[in-house]
PDB file of N, CA and C in Angstrom:
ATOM      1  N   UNK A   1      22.902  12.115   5.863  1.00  0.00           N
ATOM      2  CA  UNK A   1      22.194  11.223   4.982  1.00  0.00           C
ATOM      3  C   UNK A   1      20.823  10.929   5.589  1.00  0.00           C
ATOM      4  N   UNK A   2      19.967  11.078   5.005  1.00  0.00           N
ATOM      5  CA  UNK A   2      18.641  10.661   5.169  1.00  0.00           C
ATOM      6  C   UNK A   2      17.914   8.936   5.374  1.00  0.00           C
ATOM      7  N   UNK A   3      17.699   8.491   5.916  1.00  0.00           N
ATOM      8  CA  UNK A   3      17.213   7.379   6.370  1.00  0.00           C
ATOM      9  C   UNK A   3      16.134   7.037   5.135  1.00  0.00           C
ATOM     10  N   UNK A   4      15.798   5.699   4.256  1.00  0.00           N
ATOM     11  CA  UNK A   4      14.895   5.001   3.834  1.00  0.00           C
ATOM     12  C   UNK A   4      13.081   5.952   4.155  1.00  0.00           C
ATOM     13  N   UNK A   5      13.082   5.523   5.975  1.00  0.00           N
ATOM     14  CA  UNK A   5      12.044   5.768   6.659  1.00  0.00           C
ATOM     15  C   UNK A   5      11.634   7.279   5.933  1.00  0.00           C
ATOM     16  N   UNK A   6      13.060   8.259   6.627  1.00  0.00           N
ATOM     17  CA  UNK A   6      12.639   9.627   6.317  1.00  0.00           C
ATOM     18  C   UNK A   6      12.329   9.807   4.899  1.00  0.00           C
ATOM     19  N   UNK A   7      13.112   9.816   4.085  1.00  0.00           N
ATOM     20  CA  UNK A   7      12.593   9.879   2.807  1.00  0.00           C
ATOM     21  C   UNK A   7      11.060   9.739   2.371  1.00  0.00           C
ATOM     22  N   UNK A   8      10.915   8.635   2.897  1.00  0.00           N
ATOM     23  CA  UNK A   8       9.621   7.912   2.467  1.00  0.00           C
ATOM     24  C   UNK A   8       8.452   8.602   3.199  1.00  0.00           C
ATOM     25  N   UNK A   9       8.823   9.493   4.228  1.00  0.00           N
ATOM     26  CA  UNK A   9       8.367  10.638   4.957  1.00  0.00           C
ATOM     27  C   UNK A   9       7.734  11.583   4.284  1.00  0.00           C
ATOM     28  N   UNK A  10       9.091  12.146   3.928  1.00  0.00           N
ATOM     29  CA  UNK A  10       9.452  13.664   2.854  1.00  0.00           C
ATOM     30  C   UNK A  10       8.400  13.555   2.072  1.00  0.00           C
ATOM     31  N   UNK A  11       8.114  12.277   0.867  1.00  0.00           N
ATOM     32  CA  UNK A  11       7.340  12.210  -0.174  1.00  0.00           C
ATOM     33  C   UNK A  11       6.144  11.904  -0.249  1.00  0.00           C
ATOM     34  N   UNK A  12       5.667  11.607   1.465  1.00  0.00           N
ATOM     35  CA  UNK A  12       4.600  11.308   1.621  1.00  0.00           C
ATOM     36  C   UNK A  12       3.633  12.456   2.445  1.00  0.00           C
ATOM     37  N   UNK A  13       4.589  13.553   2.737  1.00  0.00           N
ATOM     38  CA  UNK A  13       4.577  14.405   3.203  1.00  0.00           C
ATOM     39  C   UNK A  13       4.036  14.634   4.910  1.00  0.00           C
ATOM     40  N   UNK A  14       4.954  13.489   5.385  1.00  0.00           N
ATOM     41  CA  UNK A  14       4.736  13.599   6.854  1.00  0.00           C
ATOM     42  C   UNK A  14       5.435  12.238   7.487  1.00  0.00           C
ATOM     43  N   UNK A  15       5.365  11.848   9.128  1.00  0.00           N
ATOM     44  CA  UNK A  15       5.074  10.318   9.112  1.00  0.00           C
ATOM     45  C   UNK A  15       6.226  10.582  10.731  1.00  0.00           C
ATOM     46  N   UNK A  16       5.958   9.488  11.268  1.00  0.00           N
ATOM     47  CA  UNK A  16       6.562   9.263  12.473  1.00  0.00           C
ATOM     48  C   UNK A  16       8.107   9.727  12.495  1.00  0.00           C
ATOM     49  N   UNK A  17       8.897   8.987  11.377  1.00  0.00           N
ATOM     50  CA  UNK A  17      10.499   8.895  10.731  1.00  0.00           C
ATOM     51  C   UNK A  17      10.867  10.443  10.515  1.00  0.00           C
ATOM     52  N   UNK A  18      10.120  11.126  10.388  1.00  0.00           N
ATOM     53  CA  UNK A  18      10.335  12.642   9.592  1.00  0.00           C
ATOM     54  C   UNK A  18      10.156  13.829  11.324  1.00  0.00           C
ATOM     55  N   UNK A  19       8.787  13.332  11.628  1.00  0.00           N
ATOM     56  CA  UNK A  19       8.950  13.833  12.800  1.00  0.00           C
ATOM     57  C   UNK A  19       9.949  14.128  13.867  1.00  0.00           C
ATOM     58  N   UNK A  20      10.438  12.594  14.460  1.00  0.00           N
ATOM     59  CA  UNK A  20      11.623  12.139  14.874  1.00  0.00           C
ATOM     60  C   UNK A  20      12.757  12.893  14.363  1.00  0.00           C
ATOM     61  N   UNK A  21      12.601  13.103  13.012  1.00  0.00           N
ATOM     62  CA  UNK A  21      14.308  13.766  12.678  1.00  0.00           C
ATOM     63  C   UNK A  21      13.905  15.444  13.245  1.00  0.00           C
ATOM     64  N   UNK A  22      12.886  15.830  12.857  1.00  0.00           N
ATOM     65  CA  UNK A  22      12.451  17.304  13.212  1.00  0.00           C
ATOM     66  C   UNK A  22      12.879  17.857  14.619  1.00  0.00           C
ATOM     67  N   UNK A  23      12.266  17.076  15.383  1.00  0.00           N
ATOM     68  CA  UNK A  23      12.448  16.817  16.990  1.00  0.00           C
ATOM     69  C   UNK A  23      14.285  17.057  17.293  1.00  0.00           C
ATOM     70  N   UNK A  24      14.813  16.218  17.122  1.00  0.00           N
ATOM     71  CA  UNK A  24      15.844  16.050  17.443  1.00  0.00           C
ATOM     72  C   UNK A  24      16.883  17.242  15.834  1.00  0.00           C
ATOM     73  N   UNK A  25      16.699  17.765  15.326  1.00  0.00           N
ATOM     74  CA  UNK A  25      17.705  18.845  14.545  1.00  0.00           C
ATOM     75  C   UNK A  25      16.999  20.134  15.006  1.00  0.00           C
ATOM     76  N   UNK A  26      18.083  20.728  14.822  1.00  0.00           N
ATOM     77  CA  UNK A  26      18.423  22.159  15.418  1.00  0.00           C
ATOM     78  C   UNK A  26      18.020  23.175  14.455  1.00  0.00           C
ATOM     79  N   UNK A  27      18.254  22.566  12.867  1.00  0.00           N
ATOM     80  CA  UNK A  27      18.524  23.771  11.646  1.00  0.00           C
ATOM     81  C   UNK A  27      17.855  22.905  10.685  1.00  0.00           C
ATOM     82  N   UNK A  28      16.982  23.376   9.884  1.00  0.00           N
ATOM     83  CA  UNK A  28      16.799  22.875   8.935  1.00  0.00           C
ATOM     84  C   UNK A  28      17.671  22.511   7.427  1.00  0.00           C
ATOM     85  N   UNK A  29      16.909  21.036   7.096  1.00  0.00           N
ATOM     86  CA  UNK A  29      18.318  20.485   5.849  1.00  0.00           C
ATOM     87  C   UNK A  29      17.546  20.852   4.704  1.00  0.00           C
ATOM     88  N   UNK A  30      18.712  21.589   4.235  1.00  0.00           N
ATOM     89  CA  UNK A  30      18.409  21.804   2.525  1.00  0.00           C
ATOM     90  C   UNK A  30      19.235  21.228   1.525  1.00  0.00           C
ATOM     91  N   UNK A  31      20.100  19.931   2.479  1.00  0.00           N
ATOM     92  CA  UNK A  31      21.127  19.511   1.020  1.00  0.00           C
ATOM     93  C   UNK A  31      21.327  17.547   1.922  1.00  0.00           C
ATOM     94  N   UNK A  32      21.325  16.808   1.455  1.00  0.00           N
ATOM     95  CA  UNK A  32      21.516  15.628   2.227  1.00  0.00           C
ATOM     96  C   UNK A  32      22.106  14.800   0.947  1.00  0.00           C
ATOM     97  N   UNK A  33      22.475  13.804   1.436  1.00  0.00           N
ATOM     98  CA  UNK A  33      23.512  12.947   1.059  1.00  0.00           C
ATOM     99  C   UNK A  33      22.722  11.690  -0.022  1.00  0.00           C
ATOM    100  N   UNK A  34      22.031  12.088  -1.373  1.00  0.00           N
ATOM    101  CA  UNK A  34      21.305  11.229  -1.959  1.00  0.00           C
ATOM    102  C   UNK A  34      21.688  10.386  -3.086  1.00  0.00           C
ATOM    103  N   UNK A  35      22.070   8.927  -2.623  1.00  0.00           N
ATOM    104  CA  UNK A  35      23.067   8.088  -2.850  1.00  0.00           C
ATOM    105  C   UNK A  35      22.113   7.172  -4.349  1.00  0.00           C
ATOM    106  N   UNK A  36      22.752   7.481  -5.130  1.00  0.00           N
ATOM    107  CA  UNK A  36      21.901   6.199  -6.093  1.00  0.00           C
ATOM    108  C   UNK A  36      21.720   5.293  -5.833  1.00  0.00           C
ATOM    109  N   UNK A  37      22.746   4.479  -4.848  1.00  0.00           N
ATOM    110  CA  UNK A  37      21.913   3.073  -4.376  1.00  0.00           C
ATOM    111  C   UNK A  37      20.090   2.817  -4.131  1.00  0.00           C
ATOM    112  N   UNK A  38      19.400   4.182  -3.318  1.00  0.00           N
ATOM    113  CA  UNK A  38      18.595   4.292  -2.974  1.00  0.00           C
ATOM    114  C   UNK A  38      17.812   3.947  -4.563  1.00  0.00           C
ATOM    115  N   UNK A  39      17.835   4.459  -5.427  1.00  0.00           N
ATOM    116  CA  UNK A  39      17.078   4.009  -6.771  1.00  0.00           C
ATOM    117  C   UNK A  39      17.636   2.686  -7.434  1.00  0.00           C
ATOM    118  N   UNK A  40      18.970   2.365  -7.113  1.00  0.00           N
ATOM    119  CA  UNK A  40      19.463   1.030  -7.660  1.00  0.00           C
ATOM    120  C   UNK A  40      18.662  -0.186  -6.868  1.00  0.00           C
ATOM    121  N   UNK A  41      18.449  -0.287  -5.668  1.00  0.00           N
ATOM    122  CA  UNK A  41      18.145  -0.823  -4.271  1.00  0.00           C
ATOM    123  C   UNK A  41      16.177  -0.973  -4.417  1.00  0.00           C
ATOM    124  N   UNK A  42      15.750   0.239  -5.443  1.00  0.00           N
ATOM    125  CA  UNK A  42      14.600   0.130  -5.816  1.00  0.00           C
ATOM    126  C   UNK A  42      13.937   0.556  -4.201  1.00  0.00           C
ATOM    127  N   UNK A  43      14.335   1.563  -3.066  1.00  0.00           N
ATOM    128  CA  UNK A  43      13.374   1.746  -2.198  1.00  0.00           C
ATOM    129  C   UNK A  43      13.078   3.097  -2.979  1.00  0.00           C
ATOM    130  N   UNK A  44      13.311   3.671  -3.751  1.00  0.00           N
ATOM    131  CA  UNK A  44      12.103   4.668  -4.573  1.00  0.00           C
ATOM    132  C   UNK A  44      13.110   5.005  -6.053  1.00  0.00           C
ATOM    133  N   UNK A  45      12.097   5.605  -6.995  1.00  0.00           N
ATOM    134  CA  UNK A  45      12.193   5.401  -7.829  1.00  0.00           C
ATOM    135  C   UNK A  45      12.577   7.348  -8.614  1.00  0.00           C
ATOM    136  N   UNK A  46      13.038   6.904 -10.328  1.00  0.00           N
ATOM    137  CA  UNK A  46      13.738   8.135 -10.638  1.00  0.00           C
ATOM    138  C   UNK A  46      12.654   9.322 -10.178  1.00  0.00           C
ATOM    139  N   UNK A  47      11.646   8.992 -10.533  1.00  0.00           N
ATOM    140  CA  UNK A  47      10.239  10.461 -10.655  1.00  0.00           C
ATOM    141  C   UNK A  47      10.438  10.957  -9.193  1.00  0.00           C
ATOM    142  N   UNK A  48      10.315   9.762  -7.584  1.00  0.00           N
ATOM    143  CA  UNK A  48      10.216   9.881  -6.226  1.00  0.00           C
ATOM    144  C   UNK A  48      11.942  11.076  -6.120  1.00  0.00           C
ATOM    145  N   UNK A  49      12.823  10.324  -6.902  1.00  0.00           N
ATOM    146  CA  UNK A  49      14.160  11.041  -6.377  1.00  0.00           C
ATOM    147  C   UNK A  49      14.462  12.564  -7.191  1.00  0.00           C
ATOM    148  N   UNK A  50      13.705  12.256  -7.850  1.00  0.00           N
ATOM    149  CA  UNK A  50      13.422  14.065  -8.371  1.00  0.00           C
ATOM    150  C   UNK A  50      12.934  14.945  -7.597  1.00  0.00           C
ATOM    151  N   UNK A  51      11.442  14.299  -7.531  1.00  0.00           N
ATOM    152  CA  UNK A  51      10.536  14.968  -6.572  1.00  0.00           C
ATOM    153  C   UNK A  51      11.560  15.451  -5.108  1.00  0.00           C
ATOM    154  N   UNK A  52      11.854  14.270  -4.225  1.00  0.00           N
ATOM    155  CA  UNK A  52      12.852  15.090  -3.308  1.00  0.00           C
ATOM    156  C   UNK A  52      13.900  15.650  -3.311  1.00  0.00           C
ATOM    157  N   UNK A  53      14.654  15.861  -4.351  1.00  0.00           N
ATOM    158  CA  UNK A  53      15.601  16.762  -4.608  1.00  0.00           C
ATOM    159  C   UNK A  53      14.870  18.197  -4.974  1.00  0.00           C
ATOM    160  N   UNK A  54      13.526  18.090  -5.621  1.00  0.00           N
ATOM    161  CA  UNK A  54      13.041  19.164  -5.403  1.00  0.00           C
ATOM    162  C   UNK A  54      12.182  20.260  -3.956  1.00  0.00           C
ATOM    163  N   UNK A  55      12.056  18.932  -2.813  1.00  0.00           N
ATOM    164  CA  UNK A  55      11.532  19.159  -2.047  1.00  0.00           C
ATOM    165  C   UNK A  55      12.740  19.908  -0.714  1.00  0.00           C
ATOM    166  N   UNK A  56      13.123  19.493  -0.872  1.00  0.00           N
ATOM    167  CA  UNK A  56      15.226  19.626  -0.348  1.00  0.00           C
ATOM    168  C   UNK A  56      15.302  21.046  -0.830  1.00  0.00           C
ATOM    169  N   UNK A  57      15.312  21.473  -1.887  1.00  0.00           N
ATOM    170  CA  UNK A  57      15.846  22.085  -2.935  1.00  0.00           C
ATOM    171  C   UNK A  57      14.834  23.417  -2.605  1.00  0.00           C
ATOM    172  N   UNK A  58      13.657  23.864  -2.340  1.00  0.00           N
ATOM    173  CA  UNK A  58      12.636  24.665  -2.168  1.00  0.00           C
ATOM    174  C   UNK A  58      12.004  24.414  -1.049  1.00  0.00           C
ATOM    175  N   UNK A  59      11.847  23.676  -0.163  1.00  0.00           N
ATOM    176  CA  UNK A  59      11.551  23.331   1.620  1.00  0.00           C
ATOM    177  C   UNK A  59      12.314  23.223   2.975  1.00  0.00           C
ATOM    178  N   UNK A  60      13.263  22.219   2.173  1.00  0.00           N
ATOM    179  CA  UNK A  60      13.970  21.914   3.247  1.00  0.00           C
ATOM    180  C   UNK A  60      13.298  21.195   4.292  1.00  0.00           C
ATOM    181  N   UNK A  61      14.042  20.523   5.067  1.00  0.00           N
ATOM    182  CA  UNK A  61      13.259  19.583   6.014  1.00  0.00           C
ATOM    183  C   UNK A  61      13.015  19.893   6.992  1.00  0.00           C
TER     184      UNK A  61
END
């Protein structure tokens, strides 16, 4: 599962939180654990949780 921080990484396309995960994984992620709370909870929104399912989906982290 992806952290708030990282996410907010992913879509911003960089950032300390994203780094940190880079550093420390071995293999890159192309599938993570993206919980609707995260859009219920309002830390990003339907268009943001598209966008990284597309970024996941064709990048990987």
């Amino acid at each position: 599962m992806l952290s708030p921080l990282e996410i907010k990484d992913l879509l911003s396309g960089g950032g300390a939180a994203l780094d940190l995960f880079r550093q420390k994984s071995t293999q890159a992620i192309y599938a993570a654990n993206l919980s609707a709370s995260l859009v219920e909870r309002e830390l990003i929104d339907d268009s943001q949780m598209m966008r990284l399912i597309e970024l996941l989906r064709t990048d990987g982290v």
